[in-house]
Protein backbone atom coordinates (compact mmCIF):
# COMPACT_ATOMS: atom_id res chain seq x y z
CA UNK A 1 -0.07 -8.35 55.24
CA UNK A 2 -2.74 -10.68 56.73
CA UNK A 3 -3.84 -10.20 60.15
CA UNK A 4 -5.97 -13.66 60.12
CA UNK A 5 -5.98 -15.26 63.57
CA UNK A 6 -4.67 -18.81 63.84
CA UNK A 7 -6.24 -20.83 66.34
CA UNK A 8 -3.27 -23.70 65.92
CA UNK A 9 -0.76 -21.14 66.53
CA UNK A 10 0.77 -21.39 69.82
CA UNK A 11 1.45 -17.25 69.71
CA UNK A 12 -0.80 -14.66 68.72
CA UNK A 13 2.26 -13.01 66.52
CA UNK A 14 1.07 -11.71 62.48
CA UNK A 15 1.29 -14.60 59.69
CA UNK A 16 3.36 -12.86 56.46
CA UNK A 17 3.74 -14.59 53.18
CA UNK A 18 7.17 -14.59 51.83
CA UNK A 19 6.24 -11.79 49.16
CA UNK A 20 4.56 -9.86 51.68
CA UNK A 21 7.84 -9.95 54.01
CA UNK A 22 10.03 -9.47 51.26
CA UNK A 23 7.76 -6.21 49.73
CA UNK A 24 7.46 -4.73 53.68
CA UNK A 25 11.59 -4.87 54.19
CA UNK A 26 11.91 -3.37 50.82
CA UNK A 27 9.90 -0.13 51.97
CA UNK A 28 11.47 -0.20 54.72
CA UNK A 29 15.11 0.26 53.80
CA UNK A 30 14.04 2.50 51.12
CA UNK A 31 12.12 4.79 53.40
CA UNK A 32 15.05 4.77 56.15
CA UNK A 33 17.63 4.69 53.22
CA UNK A 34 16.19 6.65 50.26
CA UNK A 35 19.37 9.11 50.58
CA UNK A 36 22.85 7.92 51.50
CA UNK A 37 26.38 8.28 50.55
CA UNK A 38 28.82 5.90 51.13
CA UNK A 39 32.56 5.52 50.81
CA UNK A 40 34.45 2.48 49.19
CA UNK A 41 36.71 0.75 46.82
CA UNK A 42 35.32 -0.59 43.45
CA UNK A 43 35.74 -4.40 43.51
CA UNK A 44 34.48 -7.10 40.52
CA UNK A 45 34.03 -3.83 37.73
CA UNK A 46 33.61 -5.79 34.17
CA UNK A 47 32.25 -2.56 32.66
CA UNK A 48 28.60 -2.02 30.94
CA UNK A 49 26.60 -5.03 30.92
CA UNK A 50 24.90 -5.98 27.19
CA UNK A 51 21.91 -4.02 28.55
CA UNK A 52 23.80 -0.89 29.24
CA UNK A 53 23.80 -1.06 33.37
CA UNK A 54 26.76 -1.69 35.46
CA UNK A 55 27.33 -3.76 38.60
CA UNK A 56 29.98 -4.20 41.01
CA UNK A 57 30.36 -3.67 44.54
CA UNK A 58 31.37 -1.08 47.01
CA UNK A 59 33.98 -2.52 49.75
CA UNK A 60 36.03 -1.17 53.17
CA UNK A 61 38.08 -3.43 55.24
CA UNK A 62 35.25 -4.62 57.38
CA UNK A 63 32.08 -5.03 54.79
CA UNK A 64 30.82 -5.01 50.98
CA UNK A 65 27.79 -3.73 49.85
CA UNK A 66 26.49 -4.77 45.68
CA UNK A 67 25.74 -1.54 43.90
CA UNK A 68 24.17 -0.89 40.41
CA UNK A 69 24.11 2.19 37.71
CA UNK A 70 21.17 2.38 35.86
CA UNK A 71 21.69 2.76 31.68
CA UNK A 72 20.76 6.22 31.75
CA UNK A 73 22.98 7.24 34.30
CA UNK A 74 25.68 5.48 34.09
CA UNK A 75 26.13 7.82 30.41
CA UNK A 76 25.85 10.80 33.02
CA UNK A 77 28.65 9.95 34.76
CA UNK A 78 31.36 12.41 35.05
CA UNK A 79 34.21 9.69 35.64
CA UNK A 80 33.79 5.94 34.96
CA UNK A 81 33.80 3.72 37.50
CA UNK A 82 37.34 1.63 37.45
CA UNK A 83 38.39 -1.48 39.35
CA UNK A 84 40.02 -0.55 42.98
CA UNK A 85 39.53 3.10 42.75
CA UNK A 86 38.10 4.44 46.05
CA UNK A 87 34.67 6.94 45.10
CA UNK A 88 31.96 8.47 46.75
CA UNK A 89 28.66 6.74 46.29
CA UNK A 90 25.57 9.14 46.37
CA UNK A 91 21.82 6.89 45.90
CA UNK A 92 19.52 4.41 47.73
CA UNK A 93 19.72 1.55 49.36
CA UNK A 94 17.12 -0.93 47.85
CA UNK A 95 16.68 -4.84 48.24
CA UNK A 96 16.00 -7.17 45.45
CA UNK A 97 12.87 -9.95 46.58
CA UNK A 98 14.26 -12.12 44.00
CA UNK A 99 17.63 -13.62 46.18
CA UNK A 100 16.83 -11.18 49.90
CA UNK A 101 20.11 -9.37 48.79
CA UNK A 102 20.19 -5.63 49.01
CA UNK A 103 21.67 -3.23 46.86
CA UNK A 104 22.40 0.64 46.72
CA UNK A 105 21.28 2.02 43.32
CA UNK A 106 24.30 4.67 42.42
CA UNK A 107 22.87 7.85 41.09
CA UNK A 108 26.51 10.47 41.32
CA UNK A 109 29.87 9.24 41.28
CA UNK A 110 32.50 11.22 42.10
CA UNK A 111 36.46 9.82 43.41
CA UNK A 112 37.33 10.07 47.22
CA UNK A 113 39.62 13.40 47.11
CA UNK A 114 41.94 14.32 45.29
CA UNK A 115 44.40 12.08 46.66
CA UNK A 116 41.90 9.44 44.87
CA UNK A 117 42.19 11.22 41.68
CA UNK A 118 46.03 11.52 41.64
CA UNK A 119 46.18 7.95 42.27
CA UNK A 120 44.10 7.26 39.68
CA UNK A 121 46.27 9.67 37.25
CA UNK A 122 49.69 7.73 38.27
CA UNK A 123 48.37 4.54 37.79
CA UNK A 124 46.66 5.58 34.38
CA UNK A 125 50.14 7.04 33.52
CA UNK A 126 51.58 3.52 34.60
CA UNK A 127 49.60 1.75 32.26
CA UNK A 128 49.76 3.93 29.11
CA UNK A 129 53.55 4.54 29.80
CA UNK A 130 53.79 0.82 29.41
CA UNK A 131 52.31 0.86 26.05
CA UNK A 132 54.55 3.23 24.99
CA UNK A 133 52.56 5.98 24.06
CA UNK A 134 54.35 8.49 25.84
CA UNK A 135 58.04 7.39 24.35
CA UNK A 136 60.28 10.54 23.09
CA UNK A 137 61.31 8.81 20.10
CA UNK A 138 57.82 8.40 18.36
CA UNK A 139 57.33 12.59 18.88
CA UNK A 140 57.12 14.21 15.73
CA UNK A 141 59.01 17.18 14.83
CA UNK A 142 56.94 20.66 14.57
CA UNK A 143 57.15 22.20 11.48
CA UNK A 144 58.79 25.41 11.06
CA UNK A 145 56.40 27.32 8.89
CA UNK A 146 52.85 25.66 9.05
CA UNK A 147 50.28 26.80 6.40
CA UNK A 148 47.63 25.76 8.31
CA UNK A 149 46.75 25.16 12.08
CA UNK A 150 43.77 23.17 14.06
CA UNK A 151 42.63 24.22 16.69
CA UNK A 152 40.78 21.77 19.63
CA UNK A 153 39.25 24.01 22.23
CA UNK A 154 36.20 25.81 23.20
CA UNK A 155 34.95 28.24 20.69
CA UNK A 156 33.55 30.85 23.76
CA UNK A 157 36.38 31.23 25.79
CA UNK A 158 38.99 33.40 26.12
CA UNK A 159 41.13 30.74 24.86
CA UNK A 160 40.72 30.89 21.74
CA UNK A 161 41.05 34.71 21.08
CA UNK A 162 43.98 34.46 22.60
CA UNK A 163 45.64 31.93 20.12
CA UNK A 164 44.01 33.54 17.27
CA UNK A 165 45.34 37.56 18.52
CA UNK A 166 48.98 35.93 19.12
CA UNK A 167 49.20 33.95 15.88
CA UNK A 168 47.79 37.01 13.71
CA UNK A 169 51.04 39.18 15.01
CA UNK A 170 53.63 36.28 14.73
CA UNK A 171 53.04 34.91 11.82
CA UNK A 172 49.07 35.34 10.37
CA UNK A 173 48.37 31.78 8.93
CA UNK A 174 45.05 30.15 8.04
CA UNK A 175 43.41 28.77 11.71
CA UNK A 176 40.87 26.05 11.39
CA UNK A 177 38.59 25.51 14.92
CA UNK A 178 37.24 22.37 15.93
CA UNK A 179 34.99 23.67 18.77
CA UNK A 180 34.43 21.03 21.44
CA UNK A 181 33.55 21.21 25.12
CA UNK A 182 36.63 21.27 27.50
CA UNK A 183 34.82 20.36 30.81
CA UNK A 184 31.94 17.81 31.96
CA UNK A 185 30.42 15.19 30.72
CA UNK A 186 31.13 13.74 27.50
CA UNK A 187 34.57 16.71 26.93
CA UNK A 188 36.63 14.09 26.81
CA UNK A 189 34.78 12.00 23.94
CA UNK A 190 34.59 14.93 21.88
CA UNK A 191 38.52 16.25 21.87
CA UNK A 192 39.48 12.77 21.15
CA UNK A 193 36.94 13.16 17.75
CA UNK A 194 38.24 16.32 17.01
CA UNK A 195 41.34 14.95 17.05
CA UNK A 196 40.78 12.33 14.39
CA UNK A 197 38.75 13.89 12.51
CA UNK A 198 41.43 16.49 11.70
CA UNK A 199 43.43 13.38 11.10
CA UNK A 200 40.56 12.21 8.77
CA UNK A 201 41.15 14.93 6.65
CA UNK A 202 42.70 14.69 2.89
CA UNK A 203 45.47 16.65 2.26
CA UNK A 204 43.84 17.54 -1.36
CA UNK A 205 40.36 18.26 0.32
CA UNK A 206 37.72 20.71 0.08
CA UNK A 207 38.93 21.96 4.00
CA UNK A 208 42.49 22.09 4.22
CA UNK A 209 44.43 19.39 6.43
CA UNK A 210 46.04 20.88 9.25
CA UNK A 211 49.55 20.76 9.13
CA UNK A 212 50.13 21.70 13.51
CA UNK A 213 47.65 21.19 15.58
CA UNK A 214 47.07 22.43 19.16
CA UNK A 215 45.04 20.98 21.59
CA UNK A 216 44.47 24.19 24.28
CA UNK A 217 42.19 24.85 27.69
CA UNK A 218 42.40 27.58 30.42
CA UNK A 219 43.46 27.05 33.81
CA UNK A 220 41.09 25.12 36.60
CA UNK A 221 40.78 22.68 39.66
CA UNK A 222 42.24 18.92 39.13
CA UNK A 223 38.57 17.99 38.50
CA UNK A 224 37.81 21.09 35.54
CA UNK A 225 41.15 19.21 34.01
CA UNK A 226 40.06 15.97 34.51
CA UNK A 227 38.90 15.17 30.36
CA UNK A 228 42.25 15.71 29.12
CA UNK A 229 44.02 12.80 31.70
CA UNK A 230 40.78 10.40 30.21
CA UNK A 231 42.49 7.47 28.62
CA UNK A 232 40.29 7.68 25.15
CA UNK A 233 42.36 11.82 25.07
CA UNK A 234 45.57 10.40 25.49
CA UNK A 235 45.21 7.72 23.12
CA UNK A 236 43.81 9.80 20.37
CA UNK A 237 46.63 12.31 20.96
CA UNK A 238 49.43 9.52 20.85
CA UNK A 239 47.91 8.34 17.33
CA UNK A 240 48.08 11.86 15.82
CA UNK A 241 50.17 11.87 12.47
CA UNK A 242 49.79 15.91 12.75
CA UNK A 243 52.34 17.19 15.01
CA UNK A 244 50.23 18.08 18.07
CA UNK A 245 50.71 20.69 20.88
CA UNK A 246 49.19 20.28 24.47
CA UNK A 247 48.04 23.76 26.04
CA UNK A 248 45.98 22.30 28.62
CA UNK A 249 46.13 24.67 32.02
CA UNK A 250 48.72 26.85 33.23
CA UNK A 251 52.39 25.88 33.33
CA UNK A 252 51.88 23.97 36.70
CA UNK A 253 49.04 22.26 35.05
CA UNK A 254 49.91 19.14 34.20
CA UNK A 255 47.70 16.96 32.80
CA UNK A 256 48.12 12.74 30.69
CA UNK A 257 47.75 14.27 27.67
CA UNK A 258 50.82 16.83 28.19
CA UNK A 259 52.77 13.44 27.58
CA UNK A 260 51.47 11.96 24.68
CA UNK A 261 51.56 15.51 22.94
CA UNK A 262 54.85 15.81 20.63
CA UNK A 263 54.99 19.36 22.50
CA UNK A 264 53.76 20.87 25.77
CA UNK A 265 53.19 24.88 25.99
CA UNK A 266 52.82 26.04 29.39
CA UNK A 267 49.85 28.27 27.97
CA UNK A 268 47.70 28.58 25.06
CA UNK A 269 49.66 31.89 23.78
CA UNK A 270 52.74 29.78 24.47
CA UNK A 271 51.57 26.75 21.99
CA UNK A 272 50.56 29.74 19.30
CA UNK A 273 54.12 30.90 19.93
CA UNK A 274 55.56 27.44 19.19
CA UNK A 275 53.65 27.23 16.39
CA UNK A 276 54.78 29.80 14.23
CA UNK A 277 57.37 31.87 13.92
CA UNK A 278 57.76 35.69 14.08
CA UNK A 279 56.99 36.91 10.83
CA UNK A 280 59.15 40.78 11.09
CA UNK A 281 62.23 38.56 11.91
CA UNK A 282 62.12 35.88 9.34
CA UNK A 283 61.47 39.18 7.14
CA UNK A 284 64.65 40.91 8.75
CA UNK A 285 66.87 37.89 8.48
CA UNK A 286 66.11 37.50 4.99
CA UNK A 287 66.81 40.76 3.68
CA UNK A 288 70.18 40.32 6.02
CA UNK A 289 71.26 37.16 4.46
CA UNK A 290 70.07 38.93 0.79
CA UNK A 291 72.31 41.79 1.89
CA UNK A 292 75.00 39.21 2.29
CA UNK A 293 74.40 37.57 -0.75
CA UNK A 294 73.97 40.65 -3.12
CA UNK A 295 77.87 41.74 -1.43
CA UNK A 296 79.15 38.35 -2.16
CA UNK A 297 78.14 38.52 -5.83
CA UNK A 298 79.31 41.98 -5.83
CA UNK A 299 83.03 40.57 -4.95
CA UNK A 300 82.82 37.12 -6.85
CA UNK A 301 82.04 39.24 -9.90
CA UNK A 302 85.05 42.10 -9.26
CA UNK A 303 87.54 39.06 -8.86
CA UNK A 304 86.21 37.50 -11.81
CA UNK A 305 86.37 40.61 -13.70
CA UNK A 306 90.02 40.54 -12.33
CA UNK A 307 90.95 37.03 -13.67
CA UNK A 308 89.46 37.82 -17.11
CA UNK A 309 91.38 41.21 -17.44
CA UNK A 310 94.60 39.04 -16.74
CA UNK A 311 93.86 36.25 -18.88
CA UNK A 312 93.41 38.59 -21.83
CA UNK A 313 96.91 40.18 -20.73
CA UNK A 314 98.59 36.63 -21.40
CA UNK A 315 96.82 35.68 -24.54
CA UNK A 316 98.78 36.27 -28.12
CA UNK A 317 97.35 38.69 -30.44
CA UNK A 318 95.44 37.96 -33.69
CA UNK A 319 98.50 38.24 -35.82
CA UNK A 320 100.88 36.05 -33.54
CA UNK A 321 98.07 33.37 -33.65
CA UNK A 322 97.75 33.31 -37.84
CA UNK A 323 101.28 33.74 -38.52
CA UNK A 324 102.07 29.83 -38.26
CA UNK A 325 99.13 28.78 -40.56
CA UNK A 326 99.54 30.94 -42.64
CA UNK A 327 103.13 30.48 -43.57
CA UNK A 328 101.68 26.67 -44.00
CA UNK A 329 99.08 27.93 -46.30
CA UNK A 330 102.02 29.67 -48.33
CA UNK A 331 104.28 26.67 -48.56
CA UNK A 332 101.03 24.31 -49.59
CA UNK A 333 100.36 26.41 -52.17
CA UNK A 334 103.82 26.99 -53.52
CA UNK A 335 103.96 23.09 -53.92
CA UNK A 336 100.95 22.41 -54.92
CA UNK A 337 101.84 22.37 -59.01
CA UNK A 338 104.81 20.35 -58.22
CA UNK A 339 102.56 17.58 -56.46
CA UNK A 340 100.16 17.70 -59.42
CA UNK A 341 103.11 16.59 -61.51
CA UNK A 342 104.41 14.30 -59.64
CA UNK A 343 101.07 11.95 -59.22
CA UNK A 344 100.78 12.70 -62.80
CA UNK A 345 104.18 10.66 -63.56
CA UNK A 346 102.94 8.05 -60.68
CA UNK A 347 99.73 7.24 -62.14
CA UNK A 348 101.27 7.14 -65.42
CA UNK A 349 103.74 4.57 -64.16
CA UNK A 350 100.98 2.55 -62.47
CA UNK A 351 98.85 2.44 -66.21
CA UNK A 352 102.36 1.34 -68.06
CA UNK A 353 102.95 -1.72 -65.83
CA UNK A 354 99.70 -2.67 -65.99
CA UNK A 355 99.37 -2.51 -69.74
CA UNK A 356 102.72 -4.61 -69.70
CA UNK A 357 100.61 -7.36 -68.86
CA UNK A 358 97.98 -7.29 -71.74
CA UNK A 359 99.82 -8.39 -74.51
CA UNK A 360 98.83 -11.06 -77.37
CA UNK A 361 100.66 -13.87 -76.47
CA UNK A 362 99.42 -13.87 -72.84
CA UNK A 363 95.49 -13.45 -73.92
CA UNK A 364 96.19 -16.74 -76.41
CA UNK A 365 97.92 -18.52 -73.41
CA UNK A 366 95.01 -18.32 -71.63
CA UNK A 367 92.96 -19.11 -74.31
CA UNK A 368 94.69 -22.25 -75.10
CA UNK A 369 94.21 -23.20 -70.69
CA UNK A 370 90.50 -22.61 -71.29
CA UNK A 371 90.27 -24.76 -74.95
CA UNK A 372 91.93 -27.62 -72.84
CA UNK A 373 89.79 -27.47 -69.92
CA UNK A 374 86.76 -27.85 -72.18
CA UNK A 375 88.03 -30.42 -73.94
CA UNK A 376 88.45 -32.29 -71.03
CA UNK A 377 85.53 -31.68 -69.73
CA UNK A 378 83.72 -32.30 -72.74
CA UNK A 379 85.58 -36.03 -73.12
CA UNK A 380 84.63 -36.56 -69.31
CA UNK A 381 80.69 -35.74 -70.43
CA UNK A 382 81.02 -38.65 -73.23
CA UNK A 383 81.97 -41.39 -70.76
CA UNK A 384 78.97 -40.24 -68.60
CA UNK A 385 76.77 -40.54 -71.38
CA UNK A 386 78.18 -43.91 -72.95
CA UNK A 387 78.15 -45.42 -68.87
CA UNK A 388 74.16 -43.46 -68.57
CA UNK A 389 73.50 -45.01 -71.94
CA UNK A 390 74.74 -48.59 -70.57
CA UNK A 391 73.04 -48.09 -67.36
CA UNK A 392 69.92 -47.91 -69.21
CA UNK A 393 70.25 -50.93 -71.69
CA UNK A 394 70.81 -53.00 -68.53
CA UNK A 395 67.21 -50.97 -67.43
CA UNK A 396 65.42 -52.09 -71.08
CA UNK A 397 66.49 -55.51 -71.01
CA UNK A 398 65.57 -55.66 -67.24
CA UNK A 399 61.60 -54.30 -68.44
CA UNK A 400 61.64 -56.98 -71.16
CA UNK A 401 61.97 -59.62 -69.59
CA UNK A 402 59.40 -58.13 -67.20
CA UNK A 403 57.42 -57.49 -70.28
CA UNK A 404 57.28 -61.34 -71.04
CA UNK A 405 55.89 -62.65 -67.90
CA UNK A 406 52.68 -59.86 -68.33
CA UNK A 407 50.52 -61.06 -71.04
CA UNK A 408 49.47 -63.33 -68.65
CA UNK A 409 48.86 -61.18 -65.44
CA UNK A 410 47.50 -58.25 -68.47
CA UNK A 411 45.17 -60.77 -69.72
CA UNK A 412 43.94 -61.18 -65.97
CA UNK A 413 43.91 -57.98 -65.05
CA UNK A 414 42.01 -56.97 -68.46
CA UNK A 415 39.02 -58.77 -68.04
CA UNK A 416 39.25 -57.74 -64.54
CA UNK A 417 39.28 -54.03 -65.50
CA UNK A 418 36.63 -54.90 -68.18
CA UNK A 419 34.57 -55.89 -66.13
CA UNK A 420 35.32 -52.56 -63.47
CA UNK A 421 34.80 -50.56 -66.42
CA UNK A 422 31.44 -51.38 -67.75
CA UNK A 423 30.00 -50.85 -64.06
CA UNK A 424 31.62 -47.32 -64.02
CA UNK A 425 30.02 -46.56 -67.35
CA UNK A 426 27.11 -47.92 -66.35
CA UNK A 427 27.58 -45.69 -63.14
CA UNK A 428 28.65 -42.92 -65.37
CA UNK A 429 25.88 -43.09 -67.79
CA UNK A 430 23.20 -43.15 -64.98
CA UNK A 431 25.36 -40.13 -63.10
CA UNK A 432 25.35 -38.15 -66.58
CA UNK A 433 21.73 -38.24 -67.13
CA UNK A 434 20.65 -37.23 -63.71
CA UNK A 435 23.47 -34.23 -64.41
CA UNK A 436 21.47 -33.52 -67.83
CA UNK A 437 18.05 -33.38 -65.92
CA UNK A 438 19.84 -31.15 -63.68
CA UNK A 439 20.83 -28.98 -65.83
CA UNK A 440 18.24 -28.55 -68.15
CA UNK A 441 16.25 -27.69 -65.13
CA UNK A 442 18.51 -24.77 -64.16
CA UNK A 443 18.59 -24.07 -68.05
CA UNK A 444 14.77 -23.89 -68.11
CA UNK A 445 14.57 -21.55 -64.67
CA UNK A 446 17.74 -19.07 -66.27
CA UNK A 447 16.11 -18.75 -69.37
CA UNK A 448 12.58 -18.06 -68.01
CA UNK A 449 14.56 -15.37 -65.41
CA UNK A 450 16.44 -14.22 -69.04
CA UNK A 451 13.01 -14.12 -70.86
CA UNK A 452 11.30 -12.07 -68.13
CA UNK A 453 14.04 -9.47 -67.59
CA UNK A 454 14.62 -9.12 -71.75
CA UNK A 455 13.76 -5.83 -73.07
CA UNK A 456 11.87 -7.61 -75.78
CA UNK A 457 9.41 -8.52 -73.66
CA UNK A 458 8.92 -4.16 -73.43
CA UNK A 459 9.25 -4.74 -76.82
CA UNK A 460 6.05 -6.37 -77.22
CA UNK A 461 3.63 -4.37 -74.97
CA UNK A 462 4.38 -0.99 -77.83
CA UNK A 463 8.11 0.14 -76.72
CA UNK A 464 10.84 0.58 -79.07
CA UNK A 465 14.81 1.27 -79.14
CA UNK A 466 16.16 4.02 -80.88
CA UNK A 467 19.91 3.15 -82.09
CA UNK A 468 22.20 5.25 -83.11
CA UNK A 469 24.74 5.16 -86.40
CA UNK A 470 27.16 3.15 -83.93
CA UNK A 471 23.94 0.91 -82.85
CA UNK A 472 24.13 2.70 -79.53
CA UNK A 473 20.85 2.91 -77.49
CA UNK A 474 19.60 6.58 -77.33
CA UNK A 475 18.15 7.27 -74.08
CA UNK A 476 18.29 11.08 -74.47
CA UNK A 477 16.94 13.24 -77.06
CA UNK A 478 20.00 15.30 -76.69
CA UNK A 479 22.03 13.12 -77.98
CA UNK A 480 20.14 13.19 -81.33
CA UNK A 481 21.05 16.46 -84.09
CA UNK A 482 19.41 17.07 -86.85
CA UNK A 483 19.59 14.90 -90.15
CA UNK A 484 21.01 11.92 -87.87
CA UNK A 485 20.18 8.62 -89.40
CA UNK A 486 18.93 6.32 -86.52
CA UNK A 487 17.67 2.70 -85.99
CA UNK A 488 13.73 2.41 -84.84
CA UNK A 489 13.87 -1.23 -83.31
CA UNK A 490 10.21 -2.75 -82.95
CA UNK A 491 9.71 -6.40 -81.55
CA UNK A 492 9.00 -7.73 -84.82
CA UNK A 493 12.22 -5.73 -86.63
CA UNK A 494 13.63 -2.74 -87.14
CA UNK A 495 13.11 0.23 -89.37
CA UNK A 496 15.84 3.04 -90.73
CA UNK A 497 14.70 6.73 -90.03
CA UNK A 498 16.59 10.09 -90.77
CA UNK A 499 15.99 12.91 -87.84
CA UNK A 500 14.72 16.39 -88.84
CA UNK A 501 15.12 18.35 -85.36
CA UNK A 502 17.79 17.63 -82.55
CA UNK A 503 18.10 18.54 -79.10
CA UNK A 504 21.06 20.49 -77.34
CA UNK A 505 23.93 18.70 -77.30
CA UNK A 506 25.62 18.23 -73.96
CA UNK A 507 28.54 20.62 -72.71
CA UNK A 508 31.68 19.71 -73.72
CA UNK A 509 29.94 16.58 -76.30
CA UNK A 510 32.51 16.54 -79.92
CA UNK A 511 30.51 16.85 -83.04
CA UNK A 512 30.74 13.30 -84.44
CA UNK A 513 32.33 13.22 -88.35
CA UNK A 514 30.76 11.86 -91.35
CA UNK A 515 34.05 10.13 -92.10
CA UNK A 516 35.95 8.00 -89.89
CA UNK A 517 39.37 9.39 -88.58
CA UNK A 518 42.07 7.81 -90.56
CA UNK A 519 44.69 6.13 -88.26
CA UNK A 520 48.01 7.78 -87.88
CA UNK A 521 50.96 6.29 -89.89
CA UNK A 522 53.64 4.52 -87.42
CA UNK A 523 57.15 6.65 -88.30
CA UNK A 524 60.53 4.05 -89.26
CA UNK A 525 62.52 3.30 -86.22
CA UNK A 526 65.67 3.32 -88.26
């Protein structure tokens, strides 16, 4: 603020710069104001701006007044603000230099009474009634023995022990507890995960899925109740594909998710009730109806006993039921030699009147048919041959006369193919002696390959080849025995010896004769 004195000025009142005005009105309504509450209706709510603060404004009949949550607490917020709902503002009132607006900064949030609230809750209901989600015919059925249940509630209250005590003496089942927080910030954010994530689960998983679940609370005020009417609750609960049971309160409690639920329990040991049955009476009633069943057998089996016995009255006996074949048999046998003569006297019928039919005179009938057939034939083969052999006179004297007219077109053609033919041999004598260069070459590199791998060539460096009688190579001294003549081959000849000492014959070797084996006489076929 500056105090300077202006000597143009026509008062002696303080000179403030537009900042400095700004800055002292700011201090001033936040000194006077630094602790207010106000009353009003929610009017131009978008929700959270990209930067995580809200703004809207409070309204009455008579005045409107711009009001802003801060990012961090705005997520501390035990309701969310919604458009037209009246609330109860707690903050300060600050101004903002920028555009000489002022502002109260929001700091608690709460709904005006709980007339506000139940408002609130009808025209939630409204909306998500709309949508359907609260329809009877999308409820699923509860099943009648579930293996295991889920559990959404809090894991210290008496809640929970209560479900647990009443399920163990009903009907003790496997209980799986998703603990959450049932009250205050954030409750309502975590039943609607529980929720899905038991939905999440695999049937075939490590943790079992959940085949029931129930969704329980104690009792409380409207506002200890308030998570289960949020709208993220209810819309988590109408999705379910596990049969779901609302405990929420006591049985005047009613709360938004008590109609999306496929059941509402007026208590918690109510919805452990619904969810299984009593175990002693399913165990009574079965051994009833097995008591029932074990008498009807009992009677089925004496009246079928019954039947048989009088079925076995009205059948024949073993002799009444042979008697017919067997006097059959007897006559089928008794006839028997009588049939056996009989077809003998038909089958020697049959042979007669076929051997009527062989008889000399018919086999030279049909020799005769097929003599004349071949004769005719034979006489149709001449004319084909004499009208072929005319056919190809007419062809020969045809060529003749072709013949005549070629000396001259030969004599053409001759000198013409003389000509071709001394430039192929030419050709061919120049092709055969690069082919003889050719090959001699290959000759010459074979026979120096032959030459190099030749056991002569060992021959020469002091080696020699011991043959046998047969002029076998010896490689072994065991094939050698005494007094064998052998073959010494040297590279300039060979040389006879005659063997003094032999080695051991091999296993199994035959002794080899001095005489060859003379060769077996072939035996007459006749």
């Amino acid at each position: 603020m500056s105090n300077v004195f202006d000597g143009d000025s026509p008062t002696n009142l303080a000179e403030y710069s537009v900042s400095e005005l700004s800055g002292s009105i700011k201090r001033t309504v936040e000194t006077a104001f630094d602790q207010v509450r106000v009353r009003g209706e929610i009017s131009g709510y978008r929700g959270p701006h990209s930067s995580g603060h809200a703004y809207f404004a409070l309204k009455d009949d008579r005045a409107r007044i711009d009001a802003v949550i801060w990012k961090g607490t705005f997520s501390r917020l035990k309701f969310r603000p919604e458009e037209g709902m009246e609330v109860i503002a707690t903050g300060k009132v600050t101004t903002f230099p920028g555009s000489s607006k002022y502002q109260i900064v929001i700091e608690t949030l709460e709904p005006a009474g709980a007339g506000a609230l139940m408002a609130l809750i009808e025209e939630r209901k409204r909306k998500l009634g709309a949508e359907g989600l609260f329809d009877a015919a999308r409820k699923k059925r509860l099943p009648f023995m579930p293996r295991v249940i889920g559990v959404v509630t809090s894991p210290t209250g008496a809640v929970i022990r209560d479900i647990l005590h009443r399920i163990s003496d009903r009907f003790p089942v496997h209980v799986l507890v998703w603990p959450v927080k049932v009250q205050g910030e954030g409750s309502g954010e975590e039943v609607a995960n529980a929720i899905r994530g038991f939905n999440a689960l695999e049937p075939a998983g490590t943790i079992a899925r959940p085949d029931v679940l129930i969704v329980a609370r104690g009792g409380g005020s409207l506002e200890d109740l308030w998570s289960f009417n949020d709208e993220i609750v209810v819309r988590a609960a109408a999705e379910s594909r596990i049969p779901l049971i609302s405990a929420v309160g006591h049985e005047t409690d009613w709360t938004l998710i008590d109609y999306a639920a496929d059941v509402r329990a007026p208590t918690p040991t109510g919805a452990a009730e619904m969810a299984v049955p009593v175990k002693a009476e399913l165990e009574a009633q079965a051994a009833a109806l097995a008591a029932r069943l074990q008498g009807c057998m009992n009677r089925q089996m004496d009246q079928r006993r019954q039947s048989v016995r009088a079925l076995m009255r009205a059948l024949p006996s073993l002799d009444q039921l042979l008697a017919l074949p067997r006097r059959r048999f007897d006559e089928a046998a008794a006839g028997l030699g009588r049939g056996l003569e009989l077809n003998t006297i038909n089958k020697r019928r049959g042979f007669e009147r076929v051997a009527a039919h062989l008889r000399p005179d018919v086999l030279s009938n049909r020799i005769a048919e097929r003599r004349q057939t071949l004769n005719e034939r034979i006489v149709r083969a001449e004319r084909m041959v004499e009208r072929l052999i005319d056919r190809s006179k007419s062809r020969v004297e045809r060529a003749e006369a072709i013949l005549a007219s070629l000396p001259a077109r030969l004599k053409t053609q001759t000198d013409r193919g003389r000509e071709r033919l001394g430039n192929l041999s030419r050709h061919a004598d120049t092709a055969i002696r690069h082919q003889l260069t050719r090959a001699r070459a290959e000759l010459s590199s074979q026979d120096r390959v032959l030459q190099s791998l030749s056991y002569k060539n060992v021959l020469k460096r002091g080696y020699a080849v011991i043959r046998d009688e047969d002029n076998r190579p010896v490689s072994q001294a065991a094939q050698i025995s005494a007094g064998m003549g052998i073959a010494i081959e040297f590279a300039d000849g060979r040389v006879g010896a005659m063997t003094t000492e032999g080695g051991t014959p091999p296993a199994g070797a035959k002794k080899r004769s001095a005489k060859p084996a003379e060769p077996q006489k072939q035996g007459s076929l006749f």
